[in-house]
N, C-alpha and C. Protein backbone atom coordinates (compact mmCIF):
# COMPACT_ATOMS: atom_id res chain seq x y z
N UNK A 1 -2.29 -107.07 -151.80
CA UNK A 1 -1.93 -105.97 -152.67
C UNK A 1 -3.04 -104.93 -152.61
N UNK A 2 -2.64 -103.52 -152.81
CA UNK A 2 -3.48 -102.71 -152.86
C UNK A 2 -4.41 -102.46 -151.45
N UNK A 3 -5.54 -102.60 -151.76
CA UNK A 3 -6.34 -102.47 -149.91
C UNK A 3 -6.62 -104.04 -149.64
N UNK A 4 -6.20 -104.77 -150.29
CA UNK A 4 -7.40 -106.16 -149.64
C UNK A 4 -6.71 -106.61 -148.40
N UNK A 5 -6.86 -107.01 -147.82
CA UNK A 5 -6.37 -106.82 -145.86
C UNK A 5 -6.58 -108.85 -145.68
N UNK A 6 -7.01 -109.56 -146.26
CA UNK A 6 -7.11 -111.00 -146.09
C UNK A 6 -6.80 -111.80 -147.58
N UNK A 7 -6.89 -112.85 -147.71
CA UNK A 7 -6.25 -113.67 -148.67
C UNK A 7 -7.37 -113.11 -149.93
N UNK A 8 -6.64 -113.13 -151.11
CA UNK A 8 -7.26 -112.83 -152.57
C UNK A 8 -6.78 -113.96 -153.45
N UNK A 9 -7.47 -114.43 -154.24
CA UNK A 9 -7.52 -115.83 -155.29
C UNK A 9 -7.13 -114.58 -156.84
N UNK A 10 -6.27 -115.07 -157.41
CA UNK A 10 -5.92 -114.84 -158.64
C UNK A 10 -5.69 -115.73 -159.78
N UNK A 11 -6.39 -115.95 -161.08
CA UNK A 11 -6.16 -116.88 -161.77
C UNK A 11 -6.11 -116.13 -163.35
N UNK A 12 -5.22 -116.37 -164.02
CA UNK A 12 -4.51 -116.25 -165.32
C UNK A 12 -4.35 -117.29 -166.28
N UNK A 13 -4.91 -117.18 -167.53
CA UNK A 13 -4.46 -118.13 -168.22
C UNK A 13 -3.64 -117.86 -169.50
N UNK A 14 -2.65 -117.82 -169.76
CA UNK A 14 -1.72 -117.79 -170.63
C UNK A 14 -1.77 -117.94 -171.62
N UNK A 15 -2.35 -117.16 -172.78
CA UNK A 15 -2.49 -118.23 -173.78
C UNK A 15 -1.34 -118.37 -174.88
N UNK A 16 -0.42 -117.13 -174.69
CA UNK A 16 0.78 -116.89 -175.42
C UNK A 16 2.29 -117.31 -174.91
N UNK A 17 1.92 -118.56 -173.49
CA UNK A 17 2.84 -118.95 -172.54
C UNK A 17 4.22 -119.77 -173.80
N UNK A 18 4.94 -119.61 -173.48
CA UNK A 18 6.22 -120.03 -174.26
C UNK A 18 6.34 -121.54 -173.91
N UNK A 19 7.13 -122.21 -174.60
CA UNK A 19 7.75 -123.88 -174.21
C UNK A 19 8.65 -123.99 -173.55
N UNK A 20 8.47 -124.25 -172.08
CA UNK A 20 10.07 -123.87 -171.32
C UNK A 20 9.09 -123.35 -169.67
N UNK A 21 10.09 -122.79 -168.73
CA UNK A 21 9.67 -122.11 -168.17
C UNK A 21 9.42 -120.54 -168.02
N UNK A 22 8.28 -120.58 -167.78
CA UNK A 22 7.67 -119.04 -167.48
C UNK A 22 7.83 -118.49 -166.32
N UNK A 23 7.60 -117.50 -166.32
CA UNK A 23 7.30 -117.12 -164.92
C UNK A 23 6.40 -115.64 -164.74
N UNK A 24 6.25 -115.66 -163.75
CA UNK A 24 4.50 -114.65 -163.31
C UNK A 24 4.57 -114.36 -162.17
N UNK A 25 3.90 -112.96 -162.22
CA UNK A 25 3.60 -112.12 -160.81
C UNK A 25 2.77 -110.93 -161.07
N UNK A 26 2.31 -110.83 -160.02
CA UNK A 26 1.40 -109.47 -160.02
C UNK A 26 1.76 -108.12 -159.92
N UNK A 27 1.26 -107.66 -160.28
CA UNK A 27 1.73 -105.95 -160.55
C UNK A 27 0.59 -105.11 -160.26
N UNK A 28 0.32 -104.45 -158.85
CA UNK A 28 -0.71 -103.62 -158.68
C UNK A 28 0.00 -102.48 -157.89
N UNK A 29 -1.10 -101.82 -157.54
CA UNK A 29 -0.73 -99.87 -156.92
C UNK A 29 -1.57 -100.35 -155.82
N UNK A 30 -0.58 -99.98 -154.75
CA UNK A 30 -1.12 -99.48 -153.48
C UNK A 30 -2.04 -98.10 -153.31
N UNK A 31 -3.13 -97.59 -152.56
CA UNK A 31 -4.06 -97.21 -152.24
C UNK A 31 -3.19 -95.64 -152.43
N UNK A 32 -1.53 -95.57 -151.95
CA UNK A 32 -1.27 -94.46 -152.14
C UNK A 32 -0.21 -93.94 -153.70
N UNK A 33 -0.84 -95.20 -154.33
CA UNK A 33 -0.10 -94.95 -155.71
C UNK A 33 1.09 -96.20 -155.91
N UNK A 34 1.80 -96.59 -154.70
CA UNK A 34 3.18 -97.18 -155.19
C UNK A 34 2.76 -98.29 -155.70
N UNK A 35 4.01 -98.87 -156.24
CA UNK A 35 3.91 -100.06 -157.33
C UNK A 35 3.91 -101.11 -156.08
N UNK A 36 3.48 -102.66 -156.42
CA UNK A 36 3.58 -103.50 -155.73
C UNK A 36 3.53 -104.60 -156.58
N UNK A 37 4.51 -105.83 -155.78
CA UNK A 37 4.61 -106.63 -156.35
C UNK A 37 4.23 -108.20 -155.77
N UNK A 38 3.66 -108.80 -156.18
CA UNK A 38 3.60 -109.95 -156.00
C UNK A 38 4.64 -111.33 -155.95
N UNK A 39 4.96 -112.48 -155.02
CA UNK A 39 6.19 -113.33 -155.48
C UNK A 39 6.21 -113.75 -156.61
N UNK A 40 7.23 -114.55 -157.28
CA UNK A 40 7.03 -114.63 -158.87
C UNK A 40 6.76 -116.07 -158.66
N UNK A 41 6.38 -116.96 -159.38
CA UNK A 41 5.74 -117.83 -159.31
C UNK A 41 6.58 -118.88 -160.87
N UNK A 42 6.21 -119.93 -160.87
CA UNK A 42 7.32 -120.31 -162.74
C UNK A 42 6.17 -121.59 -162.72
N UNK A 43 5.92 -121.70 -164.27
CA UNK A 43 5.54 -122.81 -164.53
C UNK A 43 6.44 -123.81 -165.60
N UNK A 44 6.57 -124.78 -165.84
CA UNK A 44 6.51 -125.51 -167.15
C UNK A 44 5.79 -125.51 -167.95
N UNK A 45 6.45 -125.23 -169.57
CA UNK A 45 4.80 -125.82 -170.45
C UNK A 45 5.54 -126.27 -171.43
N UNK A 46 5.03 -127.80 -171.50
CA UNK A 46 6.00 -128.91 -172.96
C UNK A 46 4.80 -128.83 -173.44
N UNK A 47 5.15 -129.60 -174.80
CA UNK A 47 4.05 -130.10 -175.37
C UNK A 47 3.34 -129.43 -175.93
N UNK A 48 3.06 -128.19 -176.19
CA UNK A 48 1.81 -127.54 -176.36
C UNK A 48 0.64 -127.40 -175.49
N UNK A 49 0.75 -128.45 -174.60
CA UNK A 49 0.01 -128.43 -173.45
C UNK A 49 0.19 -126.93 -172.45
N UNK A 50 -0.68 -126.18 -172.16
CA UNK A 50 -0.63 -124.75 -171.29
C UNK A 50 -1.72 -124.91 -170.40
N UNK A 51 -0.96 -124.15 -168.89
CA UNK A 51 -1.69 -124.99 -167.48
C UNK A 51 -1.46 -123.54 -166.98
N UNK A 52 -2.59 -123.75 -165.68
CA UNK A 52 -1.98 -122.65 -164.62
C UNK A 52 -2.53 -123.40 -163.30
N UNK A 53 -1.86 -123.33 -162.31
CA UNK A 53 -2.62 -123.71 -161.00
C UNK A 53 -2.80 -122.22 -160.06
N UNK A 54 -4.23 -122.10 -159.82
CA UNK A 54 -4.34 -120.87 -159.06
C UNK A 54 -4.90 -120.96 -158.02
N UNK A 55 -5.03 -121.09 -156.56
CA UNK A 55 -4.05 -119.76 -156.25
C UNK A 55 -2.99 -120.51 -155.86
N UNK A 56 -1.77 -119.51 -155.64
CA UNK A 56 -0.60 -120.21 -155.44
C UNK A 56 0.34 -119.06 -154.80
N UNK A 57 0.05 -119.50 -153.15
CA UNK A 57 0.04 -120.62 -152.23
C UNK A 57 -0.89 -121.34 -152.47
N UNK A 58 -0.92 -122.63 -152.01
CA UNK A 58 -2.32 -123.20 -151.91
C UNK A 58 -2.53 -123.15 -150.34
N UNK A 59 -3.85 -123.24 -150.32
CA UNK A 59 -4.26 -123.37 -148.94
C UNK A 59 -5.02 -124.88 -148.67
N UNK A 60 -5.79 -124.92 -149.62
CA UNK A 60 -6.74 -126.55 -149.15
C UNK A 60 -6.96 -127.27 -150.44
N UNK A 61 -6.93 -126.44 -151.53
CA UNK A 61 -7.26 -126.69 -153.08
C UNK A 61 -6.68 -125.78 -153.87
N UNK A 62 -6.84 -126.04 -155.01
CA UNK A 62 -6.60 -125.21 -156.11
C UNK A 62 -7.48 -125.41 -157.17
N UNK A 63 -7.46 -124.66 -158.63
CA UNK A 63 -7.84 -125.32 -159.84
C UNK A 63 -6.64 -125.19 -160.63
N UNK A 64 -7.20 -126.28 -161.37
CA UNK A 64 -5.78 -126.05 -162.74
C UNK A 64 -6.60 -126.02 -164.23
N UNK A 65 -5.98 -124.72 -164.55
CA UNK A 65 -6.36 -124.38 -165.57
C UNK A 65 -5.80 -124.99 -166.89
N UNK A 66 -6.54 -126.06 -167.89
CA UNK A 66 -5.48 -126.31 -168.89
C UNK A 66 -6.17 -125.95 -170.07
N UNK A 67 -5.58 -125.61 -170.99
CA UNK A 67 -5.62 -125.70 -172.26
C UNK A 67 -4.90 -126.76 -173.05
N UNK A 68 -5.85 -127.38 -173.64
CA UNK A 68 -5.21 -128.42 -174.34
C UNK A 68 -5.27 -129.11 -175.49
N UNK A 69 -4.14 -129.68 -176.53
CA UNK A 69 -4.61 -130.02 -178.04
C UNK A 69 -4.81 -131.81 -178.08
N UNK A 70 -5.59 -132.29 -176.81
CA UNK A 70 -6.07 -133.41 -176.91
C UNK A 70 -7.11 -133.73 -176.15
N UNK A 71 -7.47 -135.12 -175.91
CA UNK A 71 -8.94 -135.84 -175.42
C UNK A 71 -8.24 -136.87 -174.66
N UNK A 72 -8.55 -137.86 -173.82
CA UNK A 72 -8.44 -138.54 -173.23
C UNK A 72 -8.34 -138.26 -171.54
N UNK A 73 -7.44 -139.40 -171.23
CA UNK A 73 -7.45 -138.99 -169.57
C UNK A 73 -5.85 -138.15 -169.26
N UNK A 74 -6.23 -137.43 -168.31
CA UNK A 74 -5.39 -136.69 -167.36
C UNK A 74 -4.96 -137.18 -166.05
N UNK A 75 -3.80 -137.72 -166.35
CA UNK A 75 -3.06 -138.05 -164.65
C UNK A 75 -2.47 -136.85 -164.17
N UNK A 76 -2.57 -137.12 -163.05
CA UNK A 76 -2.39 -135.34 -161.85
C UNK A 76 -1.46 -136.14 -160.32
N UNK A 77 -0.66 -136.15 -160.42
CA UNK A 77 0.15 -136.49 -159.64
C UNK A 77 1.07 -135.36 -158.71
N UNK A 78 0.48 -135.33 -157.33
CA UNK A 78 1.27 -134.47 -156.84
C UNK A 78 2.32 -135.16 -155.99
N UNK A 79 3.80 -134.51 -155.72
CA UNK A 79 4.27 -135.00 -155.51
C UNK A 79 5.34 -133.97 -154.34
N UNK A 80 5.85 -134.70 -152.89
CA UNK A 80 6.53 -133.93 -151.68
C UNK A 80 7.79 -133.42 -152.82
N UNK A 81 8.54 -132.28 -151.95
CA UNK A 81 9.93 -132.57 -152.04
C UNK A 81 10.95 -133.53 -152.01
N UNK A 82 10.49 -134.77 -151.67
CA UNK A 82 11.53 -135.98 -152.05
C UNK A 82 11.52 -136.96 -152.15
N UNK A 83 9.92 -136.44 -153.52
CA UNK A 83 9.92 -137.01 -154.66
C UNK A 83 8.73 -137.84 -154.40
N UNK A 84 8.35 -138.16 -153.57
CA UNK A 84 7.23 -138.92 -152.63
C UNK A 84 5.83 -138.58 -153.42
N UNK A 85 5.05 -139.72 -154.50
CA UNK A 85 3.46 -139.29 -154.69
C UNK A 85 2.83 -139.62 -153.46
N UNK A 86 2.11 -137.83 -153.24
CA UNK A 86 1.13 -138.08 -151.83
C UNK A 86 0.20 -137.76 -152.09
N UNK A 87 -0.39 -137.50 -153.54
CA UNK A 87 -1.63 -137.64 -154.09
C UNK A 87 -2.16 -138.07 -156.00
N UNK A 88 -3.02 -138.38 -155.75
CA UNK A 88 -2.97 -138.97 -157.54
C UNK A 88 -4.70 -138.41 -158.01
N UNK A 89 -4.67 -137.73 -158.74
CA UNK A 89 -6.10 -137.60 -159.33
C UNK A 89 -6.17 -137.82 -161.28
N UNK A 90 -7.12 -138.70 -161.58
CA UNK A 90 -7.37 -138.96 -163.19
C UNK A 90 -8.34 -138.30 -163.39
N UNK A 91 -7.80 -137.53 -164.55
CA UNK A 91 -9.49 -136.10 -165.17
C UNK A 91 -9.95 -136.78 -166.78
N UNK A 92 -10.80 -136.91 -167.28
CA UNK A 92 -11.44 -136.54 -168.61
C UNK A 92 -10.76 -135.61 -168.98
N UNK A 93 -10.22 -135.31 -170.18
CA UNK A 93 -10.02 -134.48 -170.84
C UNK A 93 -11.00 -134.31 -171.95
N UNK A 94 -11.13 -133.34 -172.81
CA UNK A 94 -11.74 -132.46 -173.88
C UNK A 94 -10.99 -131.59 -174.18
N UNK A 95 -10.43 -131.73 -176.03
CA UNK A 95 -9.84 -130.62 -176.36
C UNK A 95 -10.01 -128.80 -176.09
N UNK A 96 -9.07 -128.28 -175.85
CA UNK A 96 -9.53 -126.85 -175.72
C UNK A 96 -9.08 -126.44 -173.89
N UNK A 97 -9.90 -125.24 -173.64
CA UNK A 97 -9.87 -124.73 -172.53
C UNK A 97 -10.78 -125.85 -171.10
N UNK A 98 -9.84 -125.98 -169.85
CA UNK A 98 -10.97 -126.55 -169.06
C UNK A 98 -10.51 -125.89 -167.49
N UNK A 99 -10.80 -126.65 -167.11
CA UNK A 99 -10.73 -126.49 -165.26
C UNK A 99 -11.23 -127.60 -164.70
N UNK A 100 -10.14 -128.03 -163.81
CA UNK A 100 -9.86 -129.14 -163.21
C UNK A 100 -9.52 -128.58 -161.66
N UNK A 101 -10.53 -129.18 -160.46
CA UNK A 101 -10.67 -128.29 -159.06
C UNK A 101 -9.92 -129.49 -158.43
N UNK A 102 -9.14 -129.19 -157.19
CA UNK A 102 -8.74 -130.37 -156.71
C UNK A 102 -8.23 -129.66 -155.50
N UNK A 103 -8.21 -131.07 -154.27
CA UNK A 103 -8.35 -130.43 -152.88
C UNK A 103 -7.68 -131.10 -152.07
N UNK A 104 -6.80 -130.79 -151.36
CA UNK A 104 -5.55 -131.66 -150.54
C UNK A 104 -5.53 -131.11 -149.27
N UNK A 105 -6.74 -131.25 -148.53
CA UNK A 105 -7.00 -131.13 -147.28
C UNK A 105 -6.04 -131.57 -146.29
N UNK A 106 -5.71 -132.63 -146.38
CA UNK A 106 -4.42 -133.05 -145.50
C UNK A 106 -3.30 -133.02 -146.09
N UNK A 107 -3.04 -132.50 -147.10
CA UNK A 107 -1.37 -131.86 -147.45
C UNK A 107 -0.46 -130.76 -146.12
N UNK A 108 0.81 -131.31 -145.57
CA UNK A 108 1.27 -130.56 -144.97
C UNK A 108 1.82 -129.24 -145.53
N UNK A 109 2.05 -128.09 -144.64
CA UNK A 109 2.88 -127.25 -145.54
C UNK A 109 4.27 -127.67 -145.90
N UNK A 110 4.48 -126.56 -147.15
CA UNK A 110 5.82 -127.12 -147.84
C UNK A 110 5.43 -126.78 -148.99
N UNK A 111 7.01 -127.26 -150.08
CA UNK A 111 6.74 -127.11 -151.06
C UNK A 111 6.43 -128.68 -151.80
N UNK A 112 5.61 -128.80 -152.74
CA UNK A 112 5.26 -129.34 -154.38
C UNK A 112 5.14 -129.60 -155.26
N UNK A 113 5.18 -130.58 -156.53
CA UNK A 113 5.22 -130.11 -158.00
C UNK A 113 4.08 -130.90 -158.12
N UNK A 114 3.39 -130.41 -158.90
CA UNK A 114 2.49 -131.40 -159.84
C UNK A 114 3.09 -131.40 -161.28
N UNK A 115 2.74 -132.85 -161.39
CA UNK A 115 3.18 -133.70 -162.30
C UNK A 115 1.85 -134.09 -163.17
N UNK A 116 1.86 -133.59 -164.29
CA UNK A 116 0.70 -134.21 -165.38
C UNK A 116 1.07 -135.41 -166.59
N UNK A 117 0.45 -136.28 -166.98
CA UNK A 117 1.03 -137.07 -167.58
C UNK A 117 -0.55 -137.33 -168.57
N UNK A 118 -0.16 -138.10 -169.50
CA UNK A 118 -0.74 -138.28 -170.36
C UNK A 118 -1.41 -139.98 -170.05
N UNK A 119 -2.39 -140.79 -170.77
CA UNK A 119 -2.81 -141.46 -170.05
C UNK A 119 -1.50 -142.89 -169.94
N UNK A 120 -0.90 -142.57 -171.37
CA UNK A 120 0.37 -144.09 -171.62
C UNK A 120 1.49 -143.83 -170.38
N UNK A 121 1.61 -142.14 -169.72
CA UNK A 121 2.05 -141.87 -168.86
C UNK A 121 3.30 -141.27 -169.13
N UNK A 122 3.33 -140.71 -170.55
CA UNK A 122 4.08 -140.02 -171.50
C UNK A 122 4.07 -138.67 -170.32
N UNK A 123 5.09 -137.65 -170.09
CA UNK A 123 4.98 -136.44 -168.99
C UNK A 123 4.77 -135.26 -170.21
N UNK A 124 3.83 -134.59 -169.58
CA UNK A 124 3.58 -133.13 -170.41
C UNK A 124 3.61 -131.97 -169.78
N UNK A 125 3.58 -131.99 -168.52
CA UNK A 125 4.01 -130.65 -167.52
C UNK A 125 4.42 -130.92 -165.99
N UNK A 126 5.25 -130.05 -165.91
CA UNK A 126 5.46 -129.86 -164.20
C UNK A 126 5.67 -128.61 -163.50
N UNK A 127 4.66 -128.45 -162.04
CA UNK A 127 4.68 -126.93 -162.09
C UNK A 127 5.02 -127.32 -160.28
N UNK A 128 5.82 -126.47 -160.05
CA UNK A 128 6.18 -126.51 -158.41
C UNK A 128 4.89 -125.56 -157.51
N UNK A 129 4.48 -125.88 -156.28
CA UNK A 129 3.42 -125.09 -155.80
C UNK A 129 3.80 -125.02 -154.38
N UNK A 130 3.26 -123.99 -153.48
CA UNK A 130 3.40 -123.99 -152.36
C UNK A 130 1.82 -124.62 -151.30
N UNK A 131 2.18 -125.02 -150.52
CA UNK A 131 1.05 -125.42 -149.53
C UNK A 131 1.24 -124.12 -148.19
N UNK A 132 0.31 -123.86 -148.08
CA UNK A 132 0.65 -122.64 -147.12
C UNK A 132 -0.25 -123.42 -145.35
């Protein structure tokens, strides 16, 4: 968008994100004024639980941004198109704002969802992602 000529990282955190799905995109001016737009992107947010994974495409990693009204552990389950877990990561949690970095070096391209769960394995979000 605008002049940047190679890949740019964008990260947003929502804090007024609704219960349901959202959805998001960028909105900038090209160098000679016009509007531009970014793909739209959708998350889930149950629970009160509010996430963002940025950037998205992914390329090798991402972070995920959560905000959250609990403590304990975080299951992070990513998962192929059909349905296949081809990766699993457990975070610490701490109430409030955090960031959680995570890196799927050998993920093929395609598409994704991550799957978050709570530690009893109760589900609190799912957000689809691209692997570029």
């Amino acid at each position: 968008m605008g002049d940047a000529t190679g890949t740019t990282a964008y990260a947003f955190l929502d804090k007024e994100a609704s219960v349901g799905v959202n959805y998001y995109h960028i909105h900038g001016f090209g160098h000679d004024g016009t509007d531009q737009y970014s793909p739209v992107v959708s998350a889930l947010m149950t629970k009160g639980t509010r996430f963002l994974i940025a950037p998205n495409p992914v390329i090798d990693g991402a972070s995920l941004f959560l905000q959250v009204p609990m403590t304990g552990r975080l299951i992070v389950q990513t998962m192929d198109a059909s349905g296949r877990l081809v990766h699993q990561h457990v975070a610490s949690l701490s109430e409030g704002d955090q960031r959680i970095d995570l890196q799927w070096p050998q993920l093929e391209a395609g598409s994704y969802v991550l799957l978050l769960s709570d530690a009893k394995g109760e589900p609190l979000a799912r957000v689809p992602f691209v692997r570029q």
